[in-house]
N, C-alpha and C. Protein backbone atom coordinates (compact mmCIF):
# COMPACT_ATOMS: atom_id res chain seq x y z
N UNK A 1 0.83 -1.19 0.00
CA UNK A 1 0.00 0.00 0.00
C UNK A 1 0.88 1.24 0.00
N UNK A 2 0.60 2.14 -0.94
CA UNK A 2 1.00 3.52 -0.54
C UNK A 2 0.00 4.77 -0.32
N UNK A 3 0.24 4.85 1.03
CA UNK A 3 -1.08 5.59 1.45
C UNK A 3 -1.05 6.91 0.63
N UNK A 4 -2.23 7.88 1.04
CA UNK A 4 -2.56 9.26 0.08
C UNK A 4 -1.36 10.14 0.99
N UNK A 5 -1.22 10.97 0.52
CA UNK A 5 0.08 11.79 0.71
C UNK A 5 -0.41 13.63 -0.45
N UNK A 6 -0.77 14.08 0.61
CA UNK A 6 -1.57 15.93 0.12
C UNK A 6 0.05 16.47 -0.92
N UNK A 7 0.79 15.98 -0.67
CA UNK A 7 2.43 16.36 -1.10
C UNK A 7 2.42 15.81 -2.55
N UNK A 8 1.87 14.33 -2.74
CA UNK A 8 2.17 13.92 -4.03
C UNK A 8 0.76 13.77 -4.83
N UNK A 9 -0.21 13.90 -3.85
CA UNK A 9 -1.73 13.90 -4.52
C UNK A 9 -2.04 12.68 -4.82
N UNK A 10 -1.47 11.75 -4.32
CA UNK A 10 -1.41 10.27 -4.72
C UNK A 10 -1.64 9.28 -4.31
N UNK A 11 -2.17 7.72 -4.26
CA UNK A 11 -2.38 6.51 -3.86
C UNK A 11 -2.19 5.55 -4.54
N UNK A 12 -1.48 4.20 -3.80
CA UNK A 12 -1.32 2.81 -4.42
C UNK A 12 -1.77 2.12 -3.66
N UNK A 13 -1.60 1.07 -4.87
CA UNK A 13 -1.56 -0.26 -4.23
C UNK A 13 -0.69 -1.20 -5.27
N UNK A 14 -0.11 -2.40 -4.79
CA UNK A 14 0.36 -3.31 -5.49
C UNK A 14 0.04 -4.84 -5.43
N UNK A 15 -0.59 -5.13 -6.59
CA UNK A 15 -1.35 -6.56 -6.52
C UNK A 15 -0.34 -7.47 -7.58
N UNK A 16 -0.74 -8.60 -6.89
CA UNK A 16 -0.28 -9.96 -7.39
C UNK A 16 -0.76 -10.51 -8.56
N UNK A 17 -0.27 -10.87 -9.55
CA UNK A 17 -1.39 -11.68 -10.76
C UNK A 17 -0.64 -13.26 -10.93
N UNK A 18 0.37 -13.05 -10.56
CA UNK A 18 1.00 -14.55 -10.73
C UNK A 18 2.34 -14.58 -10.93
N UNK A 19 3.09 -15.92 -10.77
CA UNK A 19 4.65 -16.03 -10.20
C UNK A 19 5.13 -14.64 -10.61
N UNK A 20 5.25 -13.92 -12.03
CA UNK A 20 6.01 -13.10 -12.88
C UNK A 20 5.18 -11.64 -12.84
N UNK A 21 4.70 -11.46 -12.03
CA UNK A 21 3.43 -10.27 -12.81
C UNK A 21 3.09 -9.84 -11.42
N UNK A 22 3.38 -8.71 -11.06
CA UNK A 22 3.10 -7.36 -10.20
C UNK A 22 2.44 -6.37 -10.88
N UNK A 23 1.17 -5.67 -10.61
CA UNK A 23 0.59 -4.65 -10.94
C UNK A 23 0.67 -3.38 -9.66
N UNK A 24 0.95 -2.20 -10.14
CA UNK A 24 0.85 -1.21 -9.04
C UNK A 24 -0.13 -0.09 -9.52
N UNK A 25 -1.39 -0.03 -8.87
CA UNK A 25 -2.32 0.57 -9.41
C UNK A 25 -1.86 2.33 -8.46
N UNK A 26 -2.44 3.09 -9.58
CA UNK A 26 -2.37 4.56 -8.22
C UNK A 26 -3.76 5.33 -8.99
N UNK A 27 -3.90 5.87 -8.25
CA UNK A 27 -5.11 7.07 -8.27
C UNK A 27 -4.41 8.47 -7.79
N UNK A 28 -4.80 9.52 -8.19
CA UNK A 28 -4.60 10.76 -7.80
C UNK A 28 -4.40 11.82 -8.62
N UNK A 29 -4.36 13.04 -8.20
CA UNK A 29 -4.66 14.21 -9.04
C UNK A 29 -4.46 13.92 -10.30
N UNK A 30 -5.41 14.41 -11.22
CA UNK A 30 -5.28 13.88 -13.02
C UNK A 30 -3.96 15.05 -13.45
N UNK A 31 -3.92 16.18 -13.28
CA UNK A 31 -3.01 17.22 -13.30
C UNK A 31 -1.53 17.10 -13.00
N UNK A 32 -1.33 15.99 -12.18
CA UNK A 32 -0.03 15.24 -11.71
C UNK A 32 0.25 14.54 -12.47
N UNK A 33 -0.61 13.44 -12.57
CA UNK A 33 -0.76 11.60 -13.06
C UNK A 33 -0.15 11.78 -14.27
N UNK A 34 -1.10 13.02 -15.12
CA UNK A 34 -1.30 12.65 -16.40
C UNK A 34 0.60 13.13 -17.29
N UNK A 35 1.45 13.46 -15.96
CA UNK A 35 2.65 14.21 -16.54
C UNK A 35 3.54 12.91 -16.43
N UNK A 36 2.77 11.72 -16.28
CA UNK A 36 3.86 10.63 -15.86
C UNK A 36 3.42 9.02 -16.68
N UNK A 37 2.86 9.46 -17.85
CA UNK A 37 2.21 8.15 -18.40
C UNK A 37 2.48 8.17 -19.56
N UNK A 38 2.24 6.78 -19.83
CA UNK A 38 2.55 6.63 -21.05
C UNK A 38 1.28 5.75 -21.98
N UNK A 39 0.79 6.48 -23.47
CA UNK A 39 -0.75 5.43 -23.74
C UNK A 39 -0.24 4.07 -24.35
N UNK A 40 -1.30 3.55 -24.53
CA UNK A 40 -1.42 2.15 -24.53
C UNK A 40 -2.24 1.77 -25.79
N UNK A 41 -2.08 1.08 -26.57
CA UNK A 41 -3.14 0.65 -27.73
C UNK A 41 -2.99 -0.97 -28.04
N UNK A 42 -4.12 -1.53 -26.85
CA UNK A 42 -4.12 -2.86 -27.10
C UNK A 42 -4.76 -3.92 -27.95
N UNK A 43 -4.35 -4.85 -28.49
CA UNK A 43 -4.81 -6.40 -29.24
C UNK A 43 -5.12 -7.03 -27.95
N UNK A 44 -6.54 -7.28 -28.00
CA UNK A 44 -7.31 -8.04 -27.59
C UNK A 44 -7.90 -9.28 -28.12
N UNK A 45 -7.13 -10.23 -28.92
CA UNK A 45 -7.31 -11.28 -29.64
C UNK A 45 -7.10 -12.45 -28.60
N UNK A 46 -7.64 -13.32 -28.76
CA UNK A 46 -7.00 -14.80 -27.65
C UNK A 46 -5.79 -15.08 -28.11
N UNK A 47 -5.20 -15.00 -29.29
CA UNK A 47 -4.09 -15.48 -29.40
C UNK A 47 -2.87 -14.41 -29.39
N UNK A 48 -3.01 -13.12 -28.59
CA UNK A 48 -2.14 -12.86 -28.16
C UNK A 48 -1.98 -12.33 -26.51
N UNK A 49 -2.92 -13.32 -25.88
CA UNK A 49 -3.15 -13.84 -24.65
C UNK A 49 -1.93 -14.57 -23.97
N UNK A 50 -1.33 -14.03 -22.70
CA UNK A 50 -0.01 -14.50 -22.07
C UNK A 50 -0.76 -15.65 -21.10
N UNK A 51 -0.32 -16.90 -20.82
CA UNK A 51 -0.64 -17.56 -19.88
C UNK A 51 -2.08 -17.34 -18.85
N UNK A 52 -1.72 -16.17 -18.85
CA UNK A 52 -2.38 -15.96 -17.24
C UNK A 52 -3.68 -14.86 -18.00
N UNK A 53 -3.90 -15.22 -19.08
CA UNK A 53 -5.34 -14.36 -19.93
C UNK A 53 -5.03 -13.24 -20.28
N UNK A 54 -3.80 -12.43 -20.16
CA UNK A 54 -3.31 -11.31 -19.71
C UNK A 54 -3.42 -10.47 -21.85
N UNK A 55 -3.68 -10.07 -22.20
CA UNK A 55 -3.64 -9.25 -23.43
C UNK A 55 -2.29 -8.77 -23.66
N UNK A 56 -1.66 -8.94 -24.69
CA UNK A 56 -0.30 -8.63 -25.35
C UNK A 56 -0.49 -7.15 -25.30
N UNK A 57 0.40 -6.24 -24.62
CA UNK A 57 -0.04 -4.80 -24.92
C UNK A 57 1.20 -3.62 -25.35
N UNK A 58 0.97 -3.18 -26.19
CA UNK A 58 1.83 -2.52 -27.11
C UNK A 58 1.86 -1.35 -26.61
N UNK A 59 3.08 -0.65 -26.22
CA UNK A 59 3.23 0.78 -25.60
C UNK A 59 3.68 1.78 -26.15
N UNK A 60 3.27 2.86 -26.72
CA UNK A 60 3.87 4.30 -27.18
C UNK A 60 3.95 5.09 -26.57
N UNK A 61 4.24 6.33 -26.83
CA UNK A 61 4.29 7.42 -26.62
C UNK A 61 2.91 8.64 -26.95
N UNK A 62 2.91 9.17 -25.87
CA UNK A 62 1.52 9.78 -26.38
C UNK A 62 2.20 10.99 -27.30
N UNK A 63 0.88 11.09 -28.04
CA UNK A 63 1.18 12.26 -29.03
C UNK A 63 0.93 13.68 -28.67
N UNK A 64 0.96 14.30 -29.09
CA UNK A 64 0.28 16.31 -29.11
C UNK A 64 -1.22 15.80 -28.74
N UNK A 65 -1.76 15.36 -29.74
CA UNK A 65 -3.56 15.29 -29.73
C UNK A 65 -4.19 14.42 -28.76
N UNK A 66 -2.74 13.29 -28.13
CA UNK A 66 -3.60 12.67 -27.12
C UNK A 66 -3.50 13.44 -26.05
N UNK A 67 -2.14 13.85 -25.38
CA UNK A 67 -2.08 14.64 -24.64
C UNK A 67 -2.89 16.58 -24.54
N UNK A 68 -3.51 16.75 -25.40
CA UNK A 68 -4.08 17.55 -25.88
C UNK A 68 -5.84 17.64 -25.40
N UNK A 69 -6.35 16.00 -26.17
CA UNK A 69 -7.24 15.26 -25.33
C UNK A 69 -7.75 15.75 -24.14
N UNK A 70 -6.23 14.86 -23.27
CA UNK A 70 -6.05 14.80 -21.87
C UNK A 70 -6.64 15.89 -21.23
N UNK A 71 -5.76 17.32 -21.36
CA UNK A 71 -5.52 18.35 -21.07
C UNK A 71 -7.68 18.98 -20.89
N UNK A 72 -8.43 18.49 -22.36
CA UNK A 72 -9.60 19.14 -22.33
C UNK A 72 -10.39 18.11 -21.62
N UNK A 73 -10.11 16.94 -21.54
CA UNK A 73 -10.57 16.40 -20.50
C UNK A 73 -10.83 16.75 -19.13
N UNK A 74 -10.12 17.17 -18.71
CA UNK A 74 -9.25 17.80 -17.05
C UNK A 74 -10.53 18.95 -17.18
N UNK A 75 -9.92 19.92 -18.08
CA UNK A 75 -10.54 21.24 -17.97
C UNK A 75 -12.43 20.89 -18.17
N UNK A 76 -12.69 20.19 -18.93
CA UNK A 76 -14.53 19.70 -19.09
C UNK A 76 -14.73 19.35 -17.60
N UNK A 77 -13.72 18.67 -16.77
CA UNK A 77 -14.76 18.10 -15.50
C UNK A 77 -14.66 19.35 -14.81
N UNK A 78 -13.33 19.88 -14.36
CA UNK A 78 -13.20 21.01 -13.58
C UNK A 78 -14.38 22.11 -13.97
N UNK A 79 -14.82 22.49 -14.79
CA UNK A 79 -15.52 23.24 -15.22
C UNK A 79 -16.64 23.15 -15.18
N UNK A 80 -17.07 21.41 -14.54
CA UNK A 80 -18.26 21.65 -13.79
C UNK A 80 -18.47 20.94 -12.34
N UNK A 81 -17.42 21.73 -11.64
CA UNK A 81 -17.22 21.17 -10.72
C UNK A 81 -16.56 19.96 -9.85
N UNK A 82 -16.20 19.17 -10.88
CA UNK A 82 -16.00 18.08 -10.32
C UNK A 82 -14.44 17.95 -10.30
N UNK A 83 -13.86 17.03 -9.31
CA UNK A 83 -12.55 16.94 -8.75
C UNK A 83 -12.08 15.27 -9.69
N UNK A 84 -11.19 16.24 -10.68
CA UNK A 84 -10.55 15.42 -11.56
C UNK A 84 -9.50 14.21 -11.05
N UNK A 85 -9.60 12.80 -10.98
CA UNK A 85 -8.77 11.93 -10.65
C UNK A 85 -8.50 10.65 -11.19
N UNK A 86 -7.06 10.61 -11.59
CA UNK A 86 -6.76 9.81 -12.59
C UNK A 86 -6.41 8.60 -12.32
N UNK A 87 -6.32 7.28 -13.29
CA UNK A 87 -6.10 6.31 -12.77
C UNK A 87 -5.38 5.23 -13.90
N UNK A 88 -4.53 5.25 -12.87
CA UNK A 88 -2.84 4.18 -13.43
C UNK A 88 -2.66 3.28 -13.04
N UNK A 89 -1.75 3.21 -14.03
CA UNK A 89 -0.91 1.51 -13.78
C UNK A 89 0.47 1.23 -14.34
N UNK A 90 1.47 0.87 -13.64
CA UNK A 90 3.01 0.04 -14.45
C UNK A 90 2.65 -1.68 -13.91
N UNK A 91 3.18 -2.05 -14.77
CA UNK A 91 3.81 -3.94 -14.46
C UNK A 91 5.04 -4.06 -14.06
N UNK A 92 5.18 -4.58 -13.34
CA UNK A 92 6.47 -5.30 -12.79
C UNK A 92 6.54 -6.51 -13.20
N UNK A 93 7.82 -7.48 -13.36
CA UNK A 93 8.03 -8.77 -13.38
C UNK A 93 8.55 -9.77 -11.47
N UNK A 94 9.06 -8.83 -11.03
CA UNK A 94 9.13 -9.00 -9.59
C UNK A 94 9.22 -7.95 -8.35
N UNK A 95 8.73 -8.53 -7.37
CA UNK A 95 8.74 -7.32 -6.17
C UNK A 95 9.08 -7.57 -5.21
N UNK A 96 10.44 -6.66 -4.68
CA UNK A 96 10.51 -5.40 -5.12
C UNK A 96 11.30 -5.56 -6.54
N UNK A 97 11.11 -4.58 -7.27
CA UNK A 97 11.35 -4.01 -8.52
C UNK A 97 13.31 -4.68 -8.53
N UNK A 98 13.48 -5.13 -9.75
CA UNK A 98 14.99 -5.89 -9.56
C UNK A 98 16.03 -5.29 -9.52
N UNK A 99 15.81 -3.96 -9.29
CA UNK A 99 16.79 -2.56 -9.68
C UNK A 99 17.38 -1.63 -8.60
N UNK A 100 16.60 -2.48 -7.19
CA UNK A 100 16.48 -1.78 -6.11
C UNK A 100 16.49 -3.03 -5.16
N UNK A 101 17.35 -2.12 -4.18
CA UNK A 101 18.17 -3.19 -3.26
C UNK A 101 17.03 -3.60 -2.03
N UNK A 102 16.05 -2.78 -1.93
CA UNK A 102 15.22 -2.62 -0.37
C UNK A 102 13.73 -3.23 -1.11
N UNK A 103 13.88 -4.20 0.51
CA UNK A 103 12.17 -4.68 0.62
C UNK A 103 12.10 -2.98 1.27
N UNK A 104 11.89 -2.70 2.08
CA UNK A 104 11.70 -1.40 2.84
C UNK A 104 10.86 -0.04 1.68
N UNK A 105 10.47 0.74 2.47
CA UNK A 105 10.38 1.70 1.38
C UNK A 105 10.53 1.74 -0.10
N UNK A 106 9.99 1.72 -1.03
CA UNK A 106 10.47 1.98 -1.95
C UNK A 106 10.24 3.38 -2.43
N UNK A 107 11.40 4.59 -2.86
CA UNK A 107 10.60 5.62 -3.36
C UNK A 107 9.60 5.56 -4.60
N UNK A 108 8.11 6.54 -3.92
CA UNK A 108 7.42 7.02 -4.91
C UNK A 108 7.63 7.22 -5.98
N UNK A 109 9.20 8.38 -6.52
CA UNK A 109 9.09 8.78 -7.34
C UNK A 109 9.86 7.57 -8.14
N UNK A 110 10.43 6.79 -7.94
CA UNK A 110 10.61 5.88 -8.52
C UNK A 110 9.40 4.89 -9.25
N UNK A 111 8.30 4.74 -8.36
CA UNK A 111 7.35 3.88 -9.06
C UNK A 111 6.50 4.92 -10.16
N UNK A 112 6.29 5.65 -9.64
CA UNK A 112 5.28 6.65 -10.30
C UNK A 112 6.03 7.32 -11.53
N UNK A 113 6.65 6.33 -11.88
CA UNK A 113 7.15 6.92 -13.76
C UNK A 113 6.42 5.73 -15.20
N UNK A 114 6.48 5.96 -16.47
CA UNK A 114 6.11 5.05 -17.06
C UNK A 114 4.67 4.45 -16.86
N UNK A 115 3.92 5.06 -16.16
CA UNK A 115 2.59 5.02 -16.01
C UNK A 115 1.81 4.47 -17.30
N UNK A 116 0.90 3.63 -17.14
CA UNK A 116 -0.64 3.86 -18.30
C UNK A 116 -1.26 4.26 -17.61
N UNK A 117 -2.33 5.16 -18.61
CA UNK A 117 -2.79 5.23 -18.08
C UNK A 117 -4.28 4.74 -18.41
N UNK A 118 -5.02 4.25 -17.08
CA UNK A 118 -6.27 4.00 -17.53
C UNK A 118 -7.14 4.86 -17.66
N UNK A 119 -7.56 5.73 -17.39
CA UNK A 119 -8.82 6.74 -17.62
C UNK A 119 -9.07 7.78 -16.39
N UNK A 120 -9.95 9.01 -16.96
CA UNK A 120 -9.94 10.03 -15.88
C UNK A 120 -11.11 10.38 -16.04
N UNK A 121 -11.37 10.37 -14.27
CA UNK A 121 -12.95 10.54 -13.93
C UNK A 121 -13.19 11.80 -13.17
N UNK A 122 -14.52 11.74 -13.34
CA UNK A 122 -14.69 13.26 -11.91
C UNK A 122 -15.52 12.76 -11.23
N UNK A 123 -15.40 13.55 -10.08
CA UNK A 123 -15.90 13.36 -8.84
C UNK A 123 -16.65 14.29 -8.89
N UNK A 124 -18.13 14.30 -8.36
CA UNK A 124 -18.97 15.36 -8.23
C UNK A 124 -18.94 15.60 -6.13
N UNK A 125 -18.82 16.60 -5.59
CA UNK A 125 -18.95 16.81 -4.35
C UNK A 125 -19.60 18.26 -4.38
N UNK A 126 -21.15 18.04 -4.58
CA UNK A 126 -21.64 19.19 -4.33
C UNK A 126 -21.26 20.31 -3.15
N UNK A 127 -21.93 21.90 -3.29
CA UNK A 127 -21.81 22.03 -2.10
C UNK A 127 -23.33 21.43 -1.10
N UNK A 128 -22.83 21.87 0.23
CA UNK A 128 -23.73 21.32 1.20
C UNK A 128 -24.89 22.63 1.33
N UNK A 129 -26.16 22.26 1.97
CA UNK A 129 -27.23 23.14 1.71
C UNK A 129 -26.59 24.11 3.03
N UNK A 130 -27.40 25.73 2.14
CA UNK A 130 -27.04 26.91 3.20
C UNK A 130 -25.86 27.49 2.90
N UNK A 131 -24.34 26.67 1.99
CA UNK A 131 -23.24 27.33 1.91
C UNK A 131 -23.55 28.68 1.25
N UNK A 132 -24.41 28.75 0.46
CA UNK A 132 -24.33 30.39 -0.49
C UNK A 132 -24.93 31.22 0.47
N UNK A 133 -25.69 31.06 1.03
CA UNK A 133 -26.45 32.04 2.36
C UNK A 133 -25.43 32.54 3.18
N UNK A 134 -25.14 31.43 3.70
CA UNK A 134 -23.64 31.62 4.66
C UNK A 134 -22.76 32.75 3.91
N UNK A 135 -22.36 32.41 2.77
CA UNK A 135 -21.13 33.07 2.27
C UNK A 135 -21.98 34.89 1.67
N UNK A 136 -23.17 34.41 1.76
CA UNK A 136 -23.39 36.03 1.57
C UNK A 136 -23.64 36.72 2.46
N UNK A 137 -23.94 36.14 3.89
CA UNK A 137 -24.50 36.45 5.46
C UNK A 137 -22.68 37.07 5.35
N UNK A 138 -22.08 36.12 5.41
CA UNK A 138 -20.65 36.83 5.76
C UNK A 138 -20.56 38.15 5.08
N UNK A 139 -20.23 38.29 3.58
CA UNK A 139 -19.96 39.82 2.91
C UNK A 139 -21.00 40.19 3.26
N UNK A 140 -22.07 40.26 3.76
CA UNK A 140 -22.71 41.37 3.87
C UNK A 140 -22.62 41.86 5.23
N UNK A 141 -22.11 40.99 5.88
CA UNK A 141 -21.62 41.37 7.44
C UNK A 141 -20.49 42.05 7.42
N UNK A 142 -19.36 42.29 6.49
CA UNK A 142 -18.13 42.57 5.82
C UNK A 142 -16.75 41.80 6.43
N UNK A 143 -17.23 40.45 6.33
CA UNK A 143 -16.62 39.49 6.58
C UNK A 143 -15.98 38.85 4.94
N UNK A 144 -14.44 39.34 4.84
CA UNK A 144 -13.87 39.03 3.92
C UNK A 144 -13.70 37.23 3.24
N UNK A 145 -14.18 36.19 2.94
CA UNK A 145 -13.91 34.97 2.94
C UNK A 145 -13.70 34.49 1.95
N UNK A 146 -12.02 33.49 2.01
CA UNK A 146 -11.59 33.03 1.32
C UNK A 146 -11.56 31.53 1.50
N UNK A 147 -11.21 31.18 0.37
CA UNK A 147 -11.24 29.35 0.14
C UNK A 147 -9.71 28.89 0.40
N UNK A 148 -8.94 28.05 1.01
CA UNK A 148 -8.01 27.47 0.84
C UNK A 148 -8.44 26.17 0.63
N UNK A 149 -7.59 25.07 -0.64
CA UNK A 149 -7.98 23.97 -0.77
C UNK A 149 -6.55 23.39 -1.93
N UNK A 150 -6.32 22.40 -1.96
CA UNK A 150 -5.05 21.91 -3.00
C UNK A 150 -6.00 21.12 -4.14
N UNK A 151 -7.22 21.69 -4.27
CA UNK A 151 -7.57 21.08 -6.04
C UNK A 151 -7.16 21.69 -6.64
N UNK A 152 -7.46 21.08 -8.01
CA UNK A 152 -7.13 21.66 -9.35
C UNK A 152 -7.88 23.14 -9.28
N UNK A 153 -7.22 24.27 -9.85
CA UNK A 153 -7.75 25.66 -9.40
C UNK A 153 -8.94 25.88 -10.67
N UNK A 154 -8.86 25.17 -11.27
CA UNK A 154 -10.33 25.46 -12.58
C UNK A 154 -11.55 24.77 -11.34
N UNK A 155 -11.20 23.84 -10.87
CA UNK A 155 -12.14 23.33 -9.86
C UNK A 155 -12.45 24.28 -8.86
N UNK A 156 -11.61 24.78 -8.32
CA UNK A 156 -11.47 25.74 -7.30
C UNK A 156 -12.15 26.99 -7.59
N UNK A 157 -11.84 27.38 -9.03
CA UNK A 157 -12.93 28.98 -9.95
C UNK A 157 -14.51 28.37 -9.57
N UNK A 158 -14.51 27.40 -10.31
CA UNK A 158 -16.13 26.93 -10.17
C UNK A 158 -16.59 26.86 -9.18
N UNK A 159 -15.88 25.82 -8.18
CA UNK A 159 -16.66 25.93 -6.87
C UNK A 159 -16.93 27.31 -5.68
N UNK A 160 -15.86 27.70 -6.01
CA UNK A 160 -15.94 29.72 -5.16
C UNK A 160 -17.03 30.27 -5.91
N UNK A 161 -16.92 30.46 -7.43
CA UNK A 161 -18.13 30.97 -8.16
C UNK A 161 -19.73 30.49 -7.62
N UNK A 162 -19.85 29.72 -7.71
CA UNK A 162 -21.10 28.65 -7.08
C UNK A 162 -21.25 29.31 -5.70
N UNK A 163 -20.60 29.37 -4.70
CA UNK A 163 -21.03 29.84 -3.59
C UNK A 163 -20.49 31.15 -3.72
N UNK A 164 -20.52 31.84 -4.34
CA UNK A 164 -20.22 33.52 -3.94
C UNK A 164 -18.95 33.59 -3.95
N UNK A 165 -18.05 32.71 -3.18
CA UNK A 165 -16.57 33.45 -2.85
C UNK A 165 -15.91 34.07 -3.99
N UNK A 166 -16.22 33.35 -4.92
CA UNK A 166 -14.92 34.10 -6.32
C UNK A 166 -15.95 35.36 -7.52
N UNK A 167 -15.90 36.11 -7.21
CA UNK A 167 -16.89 36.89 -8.80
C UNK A 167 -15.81 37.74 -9.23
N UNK A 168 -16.24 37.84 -10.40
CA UNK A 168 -15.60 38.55 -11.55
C UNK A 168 -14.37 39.55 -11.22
N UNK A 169 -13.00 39.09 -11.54
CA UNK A 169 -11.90 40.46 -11.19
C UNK A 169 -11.19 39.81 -10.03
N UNK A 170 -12.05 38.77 -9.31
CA UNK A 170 -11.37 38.37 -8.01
C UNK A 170 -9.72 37.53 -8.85
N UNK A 171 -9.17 36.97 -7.18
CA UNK A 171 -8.23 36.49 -7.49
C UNK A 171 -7.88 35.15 -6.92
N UNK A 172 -7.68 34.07 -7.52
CA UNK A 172 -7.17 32.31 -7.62
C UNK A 172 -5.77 32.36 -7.64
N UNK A 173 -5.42 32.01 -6.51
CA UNK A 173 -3.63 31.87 -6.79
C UNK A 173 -3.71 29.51 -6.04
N UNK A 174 -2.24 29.54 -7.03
CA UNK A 174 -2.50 28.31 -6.73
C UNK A 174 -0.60 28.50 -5.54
């Protein structure tokens, strides 16, 4: 397990598939993830099926337009609110990794390179009832209120907008 960590925006885990085959799955910020992967365009035929059912899978390099994609992906969920989070994967042949001397620790930034990636979702977390009342009870009381939060800041525009905190001219620093 690698627990969530606000520093790297990130989570694992590492599962077993058989004698030769380690999977290390992670989740976390799509804005991070997506700077550390690499796409995938698989044959799904039975006969290029490994032992263990596993699909023969062919790895490139993403292009301008996929990464491009990516990028309007991110910005479509943020833009309506929702908290963009991505989700990966590398293979291993053994664990720990044969390159590295320690059962112990292994660094993050070591696993978290060479990524696929599998797909990016949003999270919807409305606000809760009364927040816009609240936030206008405050300015009109002349109670200045700001948001601190480590999402993605297109997420962060929308959700301040929605309850009052952010209008027009204001300012989003990340």
């Amino acid at each position: 397990m690698i627990p969530f960590s606000s520093e790297r925006k990130a989570m694992g885990v590492v599962a077993k598939f058989g004698p030769y085959h380690w999977r290390l799955y992670i989740k976390g910020a799509s804005e991070i993830l997506t700077q550390r992967y690499i796409v995938v365009s698989r044959e799904s035929t039975r006969d290029s099926m490994d032992k263990y059912g596993h699909s023969e899978i062919e790895m490139a390099a993403i292009t301008e337009l996929e990464e491009k994609n990516i990028q309007r992906t991110i910005i479509f969920y943020a833009n309506q609110m929702l908290r963009t989070i991505a989700l990966c994967y590398r293979d291993f042949t053994q664990w720990p990794p044969a390159d590295l001397d320690t059962v112990e620790e292994i660094p993050y930034s070591y696993l978290a390179q060479d990524l696929t990636l599998i797909g990016i979702t949003g999270i919807g977390d409305p606000l809760r009832p009364g927040v816009r009342d609240a936030v206008a009870r405050c300015l009109k009381a002349g109670v200045t209120v700001k948001m601190c939060t480590g999402d993605n800041v297109l997420t962060v525009r929308s959700i301040a907008t929605q309850c009052g905190i952010y209008t027009p001219g204001g300012i989003i620093m990340e």
